[in-house]
Protein backbone atom coordinates (compact mmCIF):
# COMPACT_ATOMS: atom_id res chain seq x y z
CA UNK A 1 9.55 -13.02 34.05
CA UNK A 2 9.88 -15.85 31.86
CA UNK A 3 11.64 -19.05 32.39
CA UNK A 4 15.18 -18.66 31.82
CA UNK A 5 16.18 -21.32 29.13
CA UNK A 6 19.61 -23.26 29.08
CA UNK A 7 21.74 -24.59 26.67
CA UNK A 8 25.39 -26.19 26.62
CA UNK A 9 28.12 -24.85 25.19
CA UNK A 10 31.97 -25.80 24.10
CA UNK A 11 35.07 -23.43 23.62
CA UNK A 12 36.02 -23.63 20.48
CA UNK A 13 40.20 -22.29 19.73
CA UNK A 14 40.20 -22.55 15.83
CA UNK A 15 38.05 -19.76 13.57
CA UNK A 16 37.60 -19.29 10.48
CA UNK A 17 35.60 -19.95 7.32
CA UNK A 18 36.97 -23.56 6.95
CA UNK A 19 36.61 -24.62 10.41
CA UNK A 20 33.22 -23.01 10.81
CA UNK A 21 32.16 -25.25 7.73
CA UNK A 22 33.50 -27.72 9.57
CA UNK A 23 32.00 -27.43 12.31
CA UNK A 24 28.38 -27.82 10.63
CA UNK A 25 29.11 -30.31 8.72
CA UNK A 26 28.85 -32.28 12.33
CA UNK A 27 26.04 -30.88 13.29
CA UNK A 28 27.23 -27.45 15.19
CA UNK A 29 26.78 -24.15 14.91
CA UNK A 30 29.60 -21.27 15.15
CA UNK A 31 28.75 -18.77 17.55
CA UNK A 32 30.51 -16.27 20.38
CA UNK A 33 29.80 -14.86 23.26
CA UNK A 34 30.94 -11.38 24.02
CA UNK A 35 30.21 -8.15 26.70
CA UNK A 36 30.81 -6.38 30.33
CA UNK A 37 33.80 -5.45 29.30
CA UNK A 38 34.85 -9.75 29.31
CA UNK A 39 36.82 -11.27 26.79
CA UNK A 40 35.22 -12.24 23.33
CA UNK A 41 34.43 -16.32 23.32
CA UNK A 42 34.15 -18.23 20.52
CA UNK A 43 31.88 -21.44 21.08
CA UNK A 44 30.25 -24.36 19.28
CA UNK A 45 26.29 -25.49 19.86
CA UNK A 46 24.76 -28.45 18.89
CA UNK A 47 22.24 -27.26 16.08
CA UNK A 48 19.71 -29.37 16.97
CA UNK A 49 19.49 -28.32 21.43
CA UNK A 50 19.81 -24.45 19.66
CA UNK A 51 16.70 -24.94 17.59
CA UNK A 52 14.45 -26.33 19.87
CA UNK A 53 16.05 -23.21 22.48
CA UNK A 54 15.42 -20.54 19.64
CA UNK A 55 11.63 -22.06 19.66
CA UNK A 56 11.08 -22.62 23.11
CA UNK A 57 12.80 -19.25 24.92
CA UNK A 58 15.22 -17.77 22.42
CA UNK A 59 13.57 -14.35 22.86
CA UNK A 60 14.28 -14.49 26.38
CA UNK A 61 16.96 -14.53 29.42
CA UNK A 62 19.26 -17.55 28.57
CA UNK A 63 21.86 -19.56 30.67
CA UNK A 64 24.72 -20.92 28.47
CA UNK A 65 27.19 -23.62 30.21
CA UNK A 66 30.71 -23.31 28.73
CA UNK A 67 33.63 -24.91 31.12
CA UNK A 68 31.52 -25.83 34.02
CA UNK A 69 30.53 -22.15 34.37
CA UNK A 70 27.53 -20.28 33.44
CA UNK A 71 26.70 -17.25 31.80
CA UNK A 72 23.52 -15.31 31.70
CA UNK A 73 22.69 -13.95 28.07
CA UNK A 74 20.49 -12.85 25.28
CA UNK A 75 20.28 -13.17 21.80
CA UNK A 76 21.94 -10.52 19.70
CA UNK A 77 21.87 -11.83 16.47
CA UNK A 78 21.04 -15.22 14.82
CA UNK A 79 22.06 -15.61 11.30
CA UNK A 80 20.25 -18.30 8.70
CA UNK A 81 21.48 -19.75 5.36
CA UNK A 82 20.86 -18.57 2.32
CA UNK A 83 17.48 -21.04 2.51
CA UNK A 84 16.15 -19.54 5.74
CA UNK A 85 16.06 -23.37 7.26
CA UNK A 86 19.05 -24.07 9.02
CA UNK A 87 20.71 -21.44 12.38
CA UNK A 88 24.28 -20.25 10.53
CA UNK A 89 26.00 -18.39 13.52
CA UNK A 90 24.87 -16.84 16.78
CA UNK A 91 25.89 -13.85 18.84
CA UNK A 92 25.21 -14.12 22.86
CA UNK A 93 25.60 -10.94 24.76
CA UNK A 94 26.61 -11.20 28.49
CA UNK A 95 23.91 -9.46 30.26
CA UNK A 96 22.90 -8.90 34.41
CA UNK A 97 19.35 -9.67 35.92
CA UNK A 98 18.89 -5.82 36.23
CA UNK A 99 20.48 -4.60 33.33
CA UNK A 100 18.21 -2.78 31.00
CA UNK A 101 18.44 -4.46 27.13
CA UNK A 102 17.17 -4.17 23.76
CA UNK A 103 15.73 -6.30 21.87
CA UNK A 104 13.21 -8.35 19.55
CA UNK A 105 10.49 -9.76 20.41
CA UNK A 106 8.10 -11.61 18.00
CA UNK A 107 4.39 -10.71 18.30
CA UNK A 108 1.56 -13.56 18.45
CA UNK A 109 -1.96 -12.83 17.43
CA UNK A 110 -4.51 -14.64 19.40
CA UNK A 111 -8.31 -15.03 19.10
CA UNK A 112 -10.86 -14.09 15.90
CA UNK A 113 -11.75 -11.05 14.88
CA UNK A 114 -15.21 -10.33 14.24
CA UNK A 115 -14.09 -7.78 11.48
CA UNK A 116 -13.41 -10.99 9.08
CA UNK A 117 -16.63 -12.42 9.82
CA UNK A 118 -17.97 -9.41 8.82
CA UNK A 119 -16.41 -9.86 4.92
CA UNK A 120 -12.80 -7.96 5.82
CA UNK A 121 -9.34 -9.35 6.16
CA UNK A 122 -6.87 -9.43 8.84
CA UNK A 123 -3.75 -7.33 8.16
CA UNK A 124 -0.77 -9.20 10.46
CA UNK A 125 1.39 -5.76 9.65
CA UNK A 126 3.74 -5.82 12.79
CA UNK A 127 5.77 -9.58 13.23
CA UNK A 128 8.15 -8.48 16.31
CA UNK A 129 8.63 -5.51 18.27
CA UNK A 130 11.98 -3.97 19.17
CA UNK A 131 11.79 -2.89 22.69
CA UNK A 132 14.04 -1.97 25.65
CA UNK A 133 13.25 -3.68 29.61
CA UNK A 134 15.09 -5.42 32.16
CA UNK A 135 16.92 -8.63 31.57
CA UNK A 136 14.66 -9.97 34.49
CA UNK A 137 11.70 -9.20 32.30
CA UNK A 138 12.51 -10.23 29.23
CA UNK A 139 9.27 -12.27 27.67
CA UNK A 140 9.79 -15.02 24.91
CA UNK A 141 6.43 -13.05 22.87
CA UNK A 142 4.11 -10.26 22.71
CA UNK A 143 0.72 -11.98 22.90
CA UNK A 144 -1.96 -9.59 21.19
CA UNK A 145 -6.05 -10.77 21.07
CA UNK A 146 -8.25 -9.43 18.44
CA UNK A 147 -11.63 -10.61 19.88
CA UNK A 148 -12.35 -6.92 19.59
CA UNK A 149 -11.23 -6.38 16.64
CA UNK A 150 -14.14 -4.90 14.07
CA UNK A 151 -13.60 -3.81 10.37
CA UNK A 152 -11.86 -1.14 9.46
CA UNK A 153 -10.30 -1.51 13.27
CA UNK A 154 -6.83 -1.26 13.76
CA UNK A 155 -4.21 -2.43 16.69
CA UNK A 156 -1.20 0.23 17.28
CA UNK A 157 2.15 -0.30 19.41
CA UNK A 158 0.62 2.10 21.89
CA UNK A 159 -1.92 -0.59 22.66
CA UNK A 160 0.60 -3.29 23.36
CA UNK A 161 0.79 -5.19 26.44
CA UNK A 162 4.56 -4.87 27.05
CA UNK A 163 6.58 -6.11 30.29
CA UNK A 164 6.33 -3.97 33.34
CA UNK A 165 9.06 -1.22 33.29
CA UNK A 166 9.00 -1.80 29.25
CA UNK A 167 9.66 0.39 27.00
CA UNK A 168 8.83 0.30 22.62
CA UNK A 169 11.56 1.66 20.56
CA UNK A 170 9.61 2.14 17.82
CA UNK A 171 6.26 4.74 16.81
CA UNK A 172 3.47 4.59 19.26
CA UNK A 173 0.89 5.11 16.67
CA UNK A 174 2.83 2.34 14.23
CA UNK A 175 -0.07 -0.58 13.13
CA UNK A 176 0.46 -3.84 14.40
CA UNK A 177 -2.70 -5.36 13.25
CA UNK A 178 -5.57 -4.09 11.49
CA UNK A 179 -9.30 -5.17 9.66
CA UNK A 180 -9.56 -4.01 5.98
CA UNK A 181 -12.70 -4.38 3.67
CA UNK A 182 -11.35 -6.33 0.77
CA UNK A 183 -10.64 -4.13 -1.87
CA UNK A 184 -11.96 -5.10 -5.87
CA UNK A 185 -8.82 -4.99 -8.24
CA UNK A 186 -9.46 -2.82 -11.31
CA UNK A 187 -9.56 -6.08 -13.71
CA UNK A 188 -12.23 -7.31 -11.63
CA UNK A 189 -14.10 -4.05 -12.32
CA UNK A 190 -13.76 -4.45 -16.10
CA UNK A 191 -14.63 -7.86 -16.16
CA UNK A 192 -18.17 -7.06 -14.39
CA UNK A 193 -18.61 -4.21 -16.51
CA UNK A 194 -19.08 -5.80 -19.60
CA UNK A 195 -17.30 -5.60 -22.94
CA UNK A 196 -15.99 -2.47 -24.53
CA UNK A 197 -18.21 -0.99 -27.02
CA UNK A 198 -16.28 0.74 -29.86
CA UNK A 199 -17.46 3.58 -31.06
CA UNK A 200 -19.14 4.14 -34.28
CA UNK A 201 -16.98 6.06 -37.11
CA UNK A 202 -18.82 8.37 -39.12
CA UNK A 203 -17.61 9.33 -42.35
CA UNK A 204 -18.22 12.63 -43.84
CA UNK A 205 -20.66 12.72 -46.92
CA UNK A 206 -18.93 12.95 -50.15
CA UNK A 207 -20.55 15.92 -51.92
CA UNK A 208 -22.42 15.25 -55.54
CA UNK A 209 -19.65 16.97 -57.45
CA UNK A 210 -16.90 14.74 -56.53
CA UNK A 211 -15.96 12.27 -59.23
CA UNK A 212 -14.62 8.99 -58.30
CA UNK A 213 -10.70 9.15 -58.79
């Protein structure tokens, strides 16, 4: 199991599109809290503690503090701005130690493949992997090495090293990673073949009792 991850959190009593921009204007981000059957919680984060926690752990078991007391959750959702740069809202889902969850997982490729030494290119198809495991096993990544990897050799979700008592909620055979030879483009083909030679036009003979018009 990974190390569970904390942030702090504050109750926040107004909502809405104003008070949300509000909100990170000063920094904050809008987010709730929500599950086993508990009231729906609307809270504030300081952007900055929630990056660092989405880098360091967000794909894992979490602890947030609201009101001196502490919930255990996971991620749900976490929205972006229209850039992709700065953490717009966030959904937390109340969740127990031995509750079974879904969710996403990013995938890490490790090592070098001797397949691109060999002239090919790596193929990073697969970036995260939905999957379904106990809360107590919950990992922050999927590490996957390609030391092995040759050309034309391919990683699947079936080979995946997932958490024990995890299971993949999507194709087994699915490509995560894979060594292609490097394909020539057809323009490339045309330009080594050489100009175009048009071909000759051939007139018919005019016959020796034709006058000229």
């Amino acid at each position: 199991m990974t190390r569970t991850a904390a942030i702090q959190a504050t109750r926040r009593d107004v909502r809405g599109t104003r008070a949300a921009r509000r909100l990170r204007a000063a920094g904050q981000v809008p987010a709730v809290l929500y599950g086993h059957g508990e009231p729906t919680v609307s809270l504030s984060l300081n952007e900055t503690e929630l990056r660092s926690l989405v880098r360091h752990g967000g794909h894992g078991l979490l602890e947030v503090a609201v009101d001196g007391a502490t919930e255990t959750v996971v991620i749900k959702d976490l929205q972006y701005d229209h850039l992709g740069s700065a953490i717009y809202h966030v959904d937390f889902a109340r969740v127990s130690a031995d509750e079974r969850v879904s969710i996403s997982v990013p995938i890490v490729l490790k090592g070098t493949a001797p397949g691109v030494k060999a002239g090919g290119v790596l193929e990073h198809a697969m970036h995260e992997i939905e999957m379904e495991c106990a809360a107590s096993n919950l990992v922050e990544q999927i590490v996957v090495n390609v030391n092995d990897l040759q050309l034309d050799g391919e990683i699947t979700v079936a080979d995946l090293v997932l958490p024990p008592g995890a299971a993949a909620l999507v194709d087994a055979d699915r490509t995560v990673v894979r060594v292609v030879k490097v394909q020539i483009g057809e323009e490339e083909t045309a330009e080594t073949a050489g100009p175009a030679v048009e071909p000759e036009l051939i007139r018919p003979e005019k016959k020796a009792d034709e006058g000229e018009e």
